[in-house]
C-alpha atoms as a PDB file:
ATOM      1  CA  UNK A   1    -115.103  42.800 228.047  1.00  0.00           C
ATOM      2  CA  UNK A   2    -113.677  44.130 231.141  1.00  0.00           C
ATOM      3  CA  UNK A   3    -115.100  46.245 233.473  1.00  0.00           C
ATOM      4  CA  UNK A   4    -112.856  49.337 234.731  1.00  0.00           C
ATOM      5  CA  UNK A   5    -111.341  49.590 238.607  1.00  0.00           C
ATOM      6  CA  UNK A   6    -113.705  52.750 238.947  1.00  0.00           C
ATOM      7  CA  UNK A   7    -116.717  50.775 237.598  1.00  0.00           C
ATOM      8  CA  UNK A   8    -116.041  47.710 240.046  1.00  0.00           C
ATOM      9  CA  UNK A   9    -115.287  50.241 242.590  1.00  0.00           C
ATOM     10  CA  UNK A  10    -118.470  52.330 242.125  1.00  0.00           C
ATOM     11  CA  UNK A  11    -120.666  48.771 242.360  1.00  0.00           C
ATOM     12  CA  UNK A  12    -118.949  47.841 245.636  1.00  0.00           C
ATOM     13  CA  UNK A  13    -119.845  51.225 247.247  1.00  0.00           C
ATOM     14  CA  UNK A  14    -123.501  50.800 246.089  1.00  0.00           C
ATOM     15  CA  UNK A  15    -123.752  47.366 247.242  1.00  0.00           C
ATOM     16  CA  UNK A  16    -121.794  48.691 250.355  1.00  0.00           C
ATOM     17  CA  UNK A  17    -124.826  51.180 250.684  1.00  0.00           C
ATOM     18  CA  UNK A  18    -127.359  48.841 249.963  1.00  0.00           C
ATOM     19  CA  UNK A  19    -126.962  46.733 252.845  1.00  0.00           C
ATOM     20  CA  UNK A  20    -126.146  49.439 255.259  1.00  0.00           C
ATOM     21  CA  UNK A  21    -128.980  51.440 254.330  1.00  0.00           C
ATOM     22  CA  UNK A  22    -131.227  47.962 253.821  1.00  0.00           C
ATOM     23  CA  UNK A  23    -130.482  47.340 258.118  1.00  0.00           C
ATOM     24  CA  UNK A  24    -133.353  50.780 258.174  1.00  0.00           C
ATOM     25  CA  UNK A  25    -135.694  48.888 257.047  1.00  0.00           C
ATOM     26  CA  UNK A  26    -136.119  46.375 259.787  1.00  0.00           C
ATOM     27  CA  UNK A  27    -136.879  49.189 262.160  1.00  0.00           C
ATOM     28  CA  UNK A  28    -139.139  51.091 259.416  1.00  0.00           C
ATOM     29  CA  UNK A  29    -141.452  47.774 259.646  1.00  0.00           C
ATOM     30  CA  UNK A  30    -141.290  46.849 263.460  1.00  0.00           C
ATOM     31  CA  UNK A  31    -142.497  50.865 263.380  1.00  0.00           C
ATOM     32  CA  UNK A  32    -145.225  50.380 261.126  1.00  0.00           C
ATOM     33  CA  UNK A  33    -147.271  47.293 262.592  1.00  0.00           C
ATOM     34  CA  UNK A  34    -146.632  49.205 265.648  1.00  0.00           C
ATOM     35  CA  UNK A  35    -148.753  52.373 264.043  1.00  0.00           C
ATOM     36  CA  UNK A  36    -151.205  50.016 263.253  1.00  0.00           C
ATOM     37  CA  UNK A  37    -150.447  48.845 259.228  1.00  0.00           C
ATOM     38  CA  UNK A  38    -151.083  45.175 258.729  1.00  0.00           C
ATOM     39  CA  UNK A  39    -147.549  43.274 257.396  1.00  0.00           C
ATOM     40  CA  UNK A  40    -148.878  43.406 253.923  1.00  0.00           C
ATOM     41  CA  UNK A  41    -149.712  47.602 254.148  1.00  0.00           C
ATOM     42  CA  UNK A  42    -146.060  47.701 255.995  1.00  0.00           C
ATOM     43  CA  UNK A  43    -144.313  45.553 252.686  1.00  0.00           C
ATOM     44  CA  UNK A  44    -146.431  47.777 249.758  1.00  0.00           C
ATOM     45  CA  UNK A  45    -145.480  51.218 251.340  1.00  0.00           C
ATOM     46  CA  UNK A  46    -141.954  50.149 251.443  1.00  0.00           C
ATOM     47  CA  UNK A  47    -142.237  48.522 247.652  1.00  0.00           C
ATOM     48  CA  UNK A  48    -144.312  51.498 246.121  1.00  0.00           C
ATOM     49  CA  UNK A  49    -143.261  54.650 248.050  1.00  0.00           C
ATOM     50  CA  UNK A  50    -139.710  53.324 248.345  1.00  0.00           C
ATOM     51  CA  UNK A  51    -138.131  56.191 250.052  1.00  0.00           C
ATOM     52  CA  UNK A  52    -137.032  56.080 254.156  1.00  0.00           C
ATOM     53  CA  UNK A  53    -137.785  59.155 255.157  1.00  0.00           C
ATOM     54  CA  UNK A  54    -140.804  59.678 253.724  1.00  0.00           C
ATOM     55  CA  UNK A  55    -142.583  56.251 254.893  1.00  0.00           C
ATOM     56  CA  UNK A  56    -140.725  57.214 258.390  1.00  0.00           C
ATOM     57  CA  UNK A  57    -142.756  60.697 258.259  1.00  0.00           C
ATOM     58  CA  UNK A  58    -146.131  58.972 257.189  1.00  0.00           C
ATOM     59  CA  UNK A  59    -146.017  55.961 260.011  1.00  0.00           C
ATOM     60  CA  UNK A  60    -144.956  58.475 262.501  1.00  0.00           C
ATOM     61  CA  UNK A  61    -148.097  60.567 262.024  1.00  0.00           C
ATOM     62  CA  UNK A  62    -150.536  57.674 261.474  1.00  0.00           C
ATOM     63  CA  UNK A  63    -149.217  56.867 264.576  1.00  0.00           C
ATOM     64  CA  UNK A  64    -149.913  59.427 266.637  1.00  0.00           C
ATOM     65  CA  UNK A  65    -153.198  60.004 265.832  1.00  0.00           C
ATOM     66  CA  UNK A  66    -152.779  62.524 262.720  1.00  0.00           C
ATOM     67  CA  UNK A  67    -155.575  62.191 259.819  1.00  0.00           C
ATOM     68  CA  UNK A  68    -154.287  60.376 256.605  1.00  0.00           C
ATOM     69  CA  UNK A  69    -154.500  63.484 254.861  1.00  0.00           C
ATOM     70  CA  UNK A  70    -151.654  64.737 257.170  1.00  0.00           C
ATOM     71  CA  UNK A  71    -149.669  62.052 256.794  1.00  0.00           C
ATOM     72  CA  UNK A  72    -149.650  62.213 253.130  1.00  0.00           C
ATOM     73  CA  UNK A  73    -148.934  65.371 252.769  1.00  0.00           C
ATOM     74  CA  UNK A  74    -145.774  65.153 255.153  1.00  0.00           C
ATOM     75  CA  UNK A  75    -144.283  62.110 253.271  1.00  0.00           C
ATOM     76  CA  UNK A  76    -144.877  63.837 249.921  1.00  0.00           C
ATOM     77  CA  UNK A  77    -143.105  67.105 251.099  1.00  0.00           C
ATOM     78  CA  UNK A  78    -140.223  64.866 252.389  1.00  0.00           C
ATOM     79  CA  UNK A  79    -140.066  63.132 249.014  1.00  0.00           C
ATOM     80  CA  UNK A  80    -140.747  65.860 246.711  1.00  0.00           C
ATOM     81  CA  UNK A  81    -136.195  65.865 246.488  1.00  0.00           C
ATOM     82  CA  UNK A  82    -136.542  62.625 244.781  1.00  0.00           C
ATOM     83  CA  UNK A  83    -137.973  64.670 242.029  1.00  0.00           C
ATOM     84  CA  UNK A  84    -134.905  67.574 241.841  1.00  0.00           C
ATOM     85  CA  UNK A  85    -132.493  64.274 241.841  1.00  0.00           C
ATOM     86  CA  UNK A  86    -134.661  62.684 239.044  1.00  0.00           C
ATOM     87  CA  UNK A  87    -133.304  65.792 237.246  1.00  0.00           C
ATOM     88  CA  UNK A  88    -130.035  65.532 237.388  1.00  0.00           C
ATOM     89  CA  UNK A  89    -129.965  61.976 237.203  1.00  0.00           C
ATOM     90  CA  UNK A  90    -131.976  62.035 233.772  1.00  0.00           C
ATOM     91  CA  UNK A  91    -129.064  63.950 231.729  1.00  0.00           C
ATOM     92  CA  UNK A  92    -126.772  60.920 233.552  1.00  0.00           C
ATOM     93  CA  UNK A  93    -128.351  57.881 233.027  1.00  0.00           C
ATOM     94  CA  UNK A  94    -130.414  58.526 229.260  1.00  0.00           C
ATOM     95  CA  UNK A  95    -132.555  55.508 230.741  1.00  0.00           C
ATOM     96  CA  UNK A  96    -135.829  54.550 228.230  1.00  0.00           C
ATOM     97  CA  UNK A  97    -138.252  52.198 228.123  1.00  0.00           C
ATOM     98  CA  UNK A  98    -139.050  50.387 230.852  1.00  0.00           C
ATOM     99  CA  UNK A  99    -135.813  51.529 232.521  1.00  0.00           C
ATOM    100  CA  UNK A 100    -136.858  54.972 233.385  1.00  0.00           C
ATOM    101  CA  UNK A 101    -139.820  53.533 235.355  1.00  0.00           C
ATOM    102  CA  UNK A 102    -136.893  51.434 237.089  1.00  0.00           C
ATOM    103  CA  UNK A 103    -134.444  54.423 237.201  1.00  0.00           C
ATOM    104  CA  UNK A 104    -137.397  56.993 238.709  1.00  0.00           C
ATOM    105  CA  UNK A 105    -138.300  54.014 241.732  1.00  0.00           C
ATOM    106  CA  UNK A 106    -134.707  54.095 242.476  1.00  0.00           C
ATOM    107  CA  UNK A 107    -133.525  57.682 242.546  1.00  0.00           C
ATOM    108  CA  UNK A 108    -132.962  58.243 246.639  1.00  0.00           C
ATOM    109  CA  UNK A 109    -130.780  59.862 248.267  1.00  0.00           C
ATOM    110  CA  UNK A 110    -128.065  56.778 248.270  1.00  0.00           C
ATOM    111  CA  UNK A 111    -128.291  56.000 244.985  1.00  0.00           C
ATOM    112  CA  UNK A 112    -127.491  59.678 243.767  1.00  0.00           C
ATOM    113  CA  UNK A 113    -124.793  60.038 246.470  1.00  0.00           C
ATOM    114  CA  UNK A 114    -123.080  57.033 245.096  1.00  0.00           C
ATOM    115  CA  UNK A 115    -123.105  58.123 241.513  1.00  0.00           C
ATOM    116  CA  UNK A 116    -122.271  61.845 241.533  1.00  0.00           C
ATOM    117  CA  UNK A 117    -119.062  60.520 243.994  1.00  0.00           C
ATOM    118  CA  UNK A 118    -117.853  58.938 240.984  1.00  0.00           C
ATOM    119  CA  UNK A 119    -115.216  60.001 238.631  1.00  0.00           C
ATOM    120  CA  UNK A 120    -116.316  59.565 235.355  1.00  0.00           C
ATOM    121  CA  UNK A 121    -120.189  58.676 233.697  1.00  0.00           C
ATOM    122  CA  UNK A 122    -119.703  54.848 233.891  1.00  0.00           C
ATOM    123  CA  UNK A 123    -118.817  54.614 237.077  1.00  0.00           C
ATOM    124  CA  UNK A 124    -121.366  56.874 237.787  1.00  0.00           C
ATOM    125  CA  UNK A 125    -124.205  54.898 235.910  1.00  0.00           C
ATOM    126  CA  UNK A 126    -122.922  51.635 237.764  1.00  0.00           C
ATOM    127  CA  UNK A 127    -122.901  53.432 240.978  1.00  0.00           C
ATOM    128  CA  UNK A 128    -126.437  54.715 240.426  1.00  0.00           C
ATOM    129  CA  UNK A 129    -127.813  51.393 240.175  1.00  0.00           C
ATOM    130  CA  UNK A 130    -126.052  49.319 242.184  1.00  0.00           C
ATOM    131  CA  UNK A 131    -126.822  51.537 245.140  1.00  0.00           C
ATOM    132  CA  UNK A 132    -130.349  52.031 244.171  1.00  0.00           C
ATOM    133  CA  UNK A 133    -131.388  48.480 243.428  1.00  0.00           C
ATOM    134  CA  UNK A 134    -128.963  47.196 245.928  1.00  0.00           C
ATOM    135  CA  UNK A 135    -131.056  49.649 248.333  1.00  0.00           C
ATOM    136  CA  UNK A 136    -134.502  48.567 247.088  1.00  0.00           C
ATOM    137  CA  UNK A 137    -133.441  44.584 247.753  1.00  0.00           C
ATOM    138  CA  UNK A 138    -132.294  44.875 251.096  1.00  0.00           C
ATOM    139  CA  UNK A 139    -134.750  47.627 252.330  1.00  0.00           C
ATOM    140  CA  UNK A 140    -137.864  45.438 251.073  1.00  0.00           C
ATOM    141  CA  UNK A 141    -136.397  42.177 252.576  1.00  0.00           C
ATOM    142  CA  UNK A 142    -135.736  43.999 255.747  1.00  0.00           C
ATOM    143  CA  UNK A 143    -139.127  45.772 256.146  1.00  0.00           C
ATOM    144  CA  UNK A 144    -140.728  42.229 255.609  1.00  0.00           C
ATOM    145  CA  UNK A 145    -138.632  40.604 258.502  1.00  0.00           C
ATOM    146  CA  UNK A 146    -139.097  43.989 260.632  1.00  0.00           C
ATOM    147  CA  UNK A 147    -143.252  43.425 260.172  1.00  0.00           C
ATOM    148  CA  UNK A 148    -143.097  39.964 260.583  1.00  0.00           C
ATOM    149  CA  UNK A 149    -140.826  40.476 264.003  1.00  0.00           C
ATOM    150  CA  UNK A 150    -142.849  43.199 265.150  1.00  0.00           C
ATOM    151  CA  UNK A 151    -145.595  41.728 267.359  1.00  0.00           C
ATOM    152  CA  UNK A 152    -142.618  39.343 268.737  1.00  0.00           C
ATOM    153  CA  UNK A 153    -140.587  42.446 269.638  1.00  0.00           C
ATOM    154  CA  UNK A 154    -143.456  44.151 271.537  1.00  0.00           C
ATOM    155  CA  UNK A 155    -142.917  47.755 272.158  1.00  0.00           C
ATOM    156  CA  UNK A 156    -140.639  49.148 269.408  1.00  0.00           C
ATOM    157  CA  UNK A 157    -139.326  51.912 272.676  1.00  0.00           C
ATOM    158  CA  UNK A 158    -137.972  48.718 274.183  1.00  0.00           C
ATOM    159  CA  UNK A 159    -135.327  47.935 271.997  1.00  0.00           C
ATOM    160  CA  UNK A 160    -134.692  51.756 270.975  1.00  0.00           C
ATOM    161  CA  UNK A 161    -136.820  51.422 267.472  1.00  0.00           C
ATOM    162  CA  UNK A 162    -138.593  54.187 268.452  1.00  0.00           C
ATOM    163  CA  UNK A 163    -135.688  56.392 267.593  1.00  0.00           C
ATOM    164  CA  UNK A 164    -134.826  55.244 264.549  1.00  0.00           C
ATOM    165  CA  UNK A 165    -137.070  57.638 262.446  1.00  0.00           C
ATOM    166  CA  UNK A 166    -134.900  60.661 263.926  1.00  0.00           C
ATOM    167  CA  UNK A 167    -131.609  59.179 263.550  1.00  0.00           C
ATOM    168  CA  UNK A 168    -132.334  57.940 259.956  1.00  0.00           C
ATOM    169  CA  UNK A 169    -133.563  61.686 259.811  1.00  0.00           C
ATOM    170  CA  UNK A 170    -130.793  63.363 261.583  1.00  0.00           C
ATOM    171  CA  UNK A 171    -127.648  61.464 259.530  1.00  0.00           C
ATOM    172  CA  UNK A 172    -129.493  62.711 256.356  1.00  0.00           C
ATOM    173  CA  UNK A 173    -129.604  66.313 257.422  1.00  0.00           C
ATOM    174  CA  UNK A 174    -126.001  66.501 258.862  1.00  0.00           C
ATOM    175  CA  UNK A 175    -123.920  66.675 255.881  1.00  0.00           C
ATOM    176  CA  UNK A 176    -126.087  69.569 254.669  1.00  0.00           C
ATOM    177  CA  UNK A 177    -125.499  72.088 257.781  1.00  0.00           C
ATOM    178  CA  UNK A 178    -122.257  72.833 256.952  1.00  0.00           C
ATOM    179  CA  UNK A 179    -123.198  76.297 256.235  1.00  0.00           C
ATOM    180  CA  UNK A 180    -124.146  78.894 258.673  1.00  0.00           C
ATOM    181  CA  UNK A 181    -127.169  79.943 256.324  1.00  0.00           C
ATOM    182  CA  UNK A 182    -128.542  76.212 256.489  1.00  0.00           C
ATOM    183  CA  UNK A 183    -127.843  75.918 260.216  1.00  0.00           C
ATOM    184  CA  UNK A 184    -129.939  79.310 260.903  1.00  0.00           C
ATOM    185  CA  UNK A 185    -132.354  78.022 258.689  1.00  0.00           C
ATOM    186  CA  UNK A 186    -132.529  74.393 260.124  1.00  0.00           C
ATOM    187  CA  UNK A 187    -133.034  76.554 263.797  1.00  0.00           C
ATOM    188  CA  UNK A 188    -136.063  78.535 262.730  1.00  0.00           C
ATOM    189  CA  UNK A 189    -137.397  75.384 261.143  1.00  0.00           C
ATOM    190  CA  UNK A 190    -137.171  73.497 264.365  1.00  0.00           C
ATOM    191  CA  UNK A 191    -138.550  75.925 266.435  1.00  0.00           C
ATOM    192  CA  UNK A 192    -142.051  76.458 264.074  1.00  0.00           C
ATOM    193  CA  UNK A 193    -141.972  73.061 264.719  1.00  0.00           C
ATOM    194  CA  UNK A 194    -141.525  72.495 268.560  1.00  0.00           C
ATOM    195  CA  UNK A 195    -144.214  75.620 268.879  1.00  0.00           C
ATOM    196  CA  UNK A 196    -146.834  73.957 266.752  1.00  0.00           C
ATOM    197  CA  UNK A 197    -146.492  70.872 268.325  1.00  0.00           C
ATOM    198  CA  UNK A 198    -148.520  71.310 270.825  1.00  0.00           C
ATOM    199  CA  UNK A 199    -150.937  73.422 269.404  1.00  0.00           C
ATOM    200  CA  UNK A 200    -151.709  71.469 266.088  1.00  0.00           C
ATOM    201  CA  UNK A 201    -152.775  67.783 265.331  1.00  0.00           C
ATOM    202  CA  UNK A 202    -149.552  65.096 264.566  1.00  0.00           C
ATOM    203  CA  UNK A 203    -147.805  66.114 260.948  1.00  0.00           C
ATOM    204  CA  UNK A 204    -149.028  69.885 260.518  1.00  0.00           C
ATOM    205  CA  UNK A 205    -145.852  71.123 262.699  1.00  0.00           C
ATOM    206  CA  UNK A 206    -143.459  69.503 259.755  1.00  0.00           C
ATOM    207  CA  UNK A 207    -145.421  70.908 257.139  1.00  0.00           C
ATOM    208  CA  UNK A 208    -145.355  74.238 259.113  1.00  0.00           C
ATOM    209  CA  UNK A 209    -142.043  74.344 259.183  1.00  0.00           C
ATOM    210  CA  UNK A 210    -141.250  73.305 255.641  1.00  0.00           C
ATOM    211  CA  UNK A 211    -143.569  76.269 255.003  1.00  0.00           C
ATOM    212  CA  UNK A 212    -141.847  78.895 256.932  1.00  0.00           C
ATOM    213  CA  UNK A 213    -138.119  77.050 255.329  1.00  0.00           C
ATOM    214  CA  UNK A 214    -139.703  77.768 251.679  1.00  0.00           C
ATOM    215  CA  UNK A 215    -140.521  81.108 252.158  1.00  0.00           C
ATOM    216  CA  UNK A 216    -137.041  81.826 254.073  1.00  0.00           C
ATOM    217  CA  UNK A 217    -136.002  80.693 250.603  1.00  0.00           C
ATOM    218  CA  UNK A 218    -137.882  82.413 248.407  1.00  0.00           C
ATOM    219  CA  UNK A 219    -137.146  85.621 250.122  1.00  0.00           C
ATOM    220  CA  UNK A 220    -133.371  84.989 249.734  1.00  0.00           C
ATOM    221  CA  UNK A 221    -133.464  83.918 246.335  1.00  0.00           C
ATOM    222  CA  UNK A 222    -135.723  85.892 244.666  1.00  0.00           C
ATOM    223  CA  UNK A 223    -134.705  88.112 241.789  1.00  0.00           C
ATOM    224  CA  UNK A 224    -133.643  91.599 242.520  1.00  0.00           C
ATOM    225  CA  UNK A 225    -135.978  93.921 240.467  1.00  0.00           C
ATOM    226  CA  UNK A 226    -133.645  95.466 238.486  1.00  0.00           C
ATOM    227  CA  UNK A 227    -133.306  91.947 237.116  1.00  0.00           C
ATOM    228  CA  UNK A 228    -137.041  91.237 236.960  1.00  0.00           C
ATOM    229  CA  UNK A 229    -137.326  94.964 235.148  1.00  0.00           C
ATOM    230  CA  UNK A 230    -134.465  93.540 232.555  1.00  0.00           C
ATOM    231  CA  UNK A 231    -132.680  97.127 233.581  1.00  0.00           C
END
């Protein structure tokens, strides 16, 4: 049986993303045996957590000194959109068995980009997981070459590693500051957080300002009450 042109299509963009997104991962485990995570710790965070920015947030405050607690906290808040993609995904992909555990590791950012940029529900379900396990390949191979390379490299600031973490941040936040309201929003955010730095131990000033961002939200989206009254 032959496969579409927007199914073939939809697997060559994930694959596409998979090894783009993959290259991260070398920097994400140079990083980590630089915070002080053994190669092993560096590989199971990337196998079992499995999402960038999270494990970027949770290195980043291990190492600067922040308590685990801290860094916990941060990478959960970071990946708690994994679980609002999971959503829409689920109605998508009808995965069971053993394939939802596979479908809820894989459900990133890249993986959901590639399959709601598809056309039609096959090409969507073959976008989902070729991005998503194409993704979880490359990252994990790359995170083990990244930990193995790291005490060769030296000083991740040397080669510009050390800036990785807030590009890989940055290009994920872009596309979403299109609108004024997120831009005003992303502004007040940033400046809870450069005012707590300082003043707090490393990984309160992002949950600070994920704080302040969720009640900026709930303030602007909360019913009027003449709805809550049912008037």
């Amino acid at each position: 049986m032959r496969t579409s042109p927007t199914v073939r299509s939809a697997v060559r963009q994930g694959v596409s993303v998979g090894l783009a997104t993959g290259a991260y991962g070398i920097s994400f485990g140079a990083l980590s045996v630089a915070a002080g995570l053994d190669v092993w710790q560096t590989c199971v965070l990337s196998l079992l957590m499995f999402t960038g920015g999270s494990q970027f947030a949770f290195i980043g405050v291990i190492g600067a000194g922040g308590a685990g607690a801290a860094a916990t906290a941060t990478a959960a808040l970071l990946g708690v959109r994994n679980s609002l993609y999971g959503l829409q995904m689920a109605s998508l992909l009808r995965p069971r068995g053993l394939l939802r555990v596979g479908a809820a590791q894989v459900t990133i950012d890249e993986s959901t980009a590639v399959a709601l940029a598809q056309p039609d529900p096959p090409a969507r379900r073959a976008g989902f997981w070729a991005a998503g396990l194409g993704v979880f390949v490359f990252w994990n191979l790359a995170t083990l070459a990244g930990a193995l390379l790291g005490d060769v490299l030296g000083d991740p600031a040397r080669w510009g590693l050390d800036g990785a973490a807030a590009a890989a941040f940055l290009a994920l936040l872009w596309p979403r500051l299109k609108q004024k309201q997120a831009q005003a929003i992303g502004v007040v955010a940033a400046v809870v957080a450069a005012i707590a730095i300082p003043l707090s131990p490393a990984g309160i000033p992002v949950l600070a300002a994920a704080a302040v961002t969720a009640a900026i939200a709930w303030w602007q989206y909360r019913e009027p009450p003449h709805v809550r009254s049912g008037s």
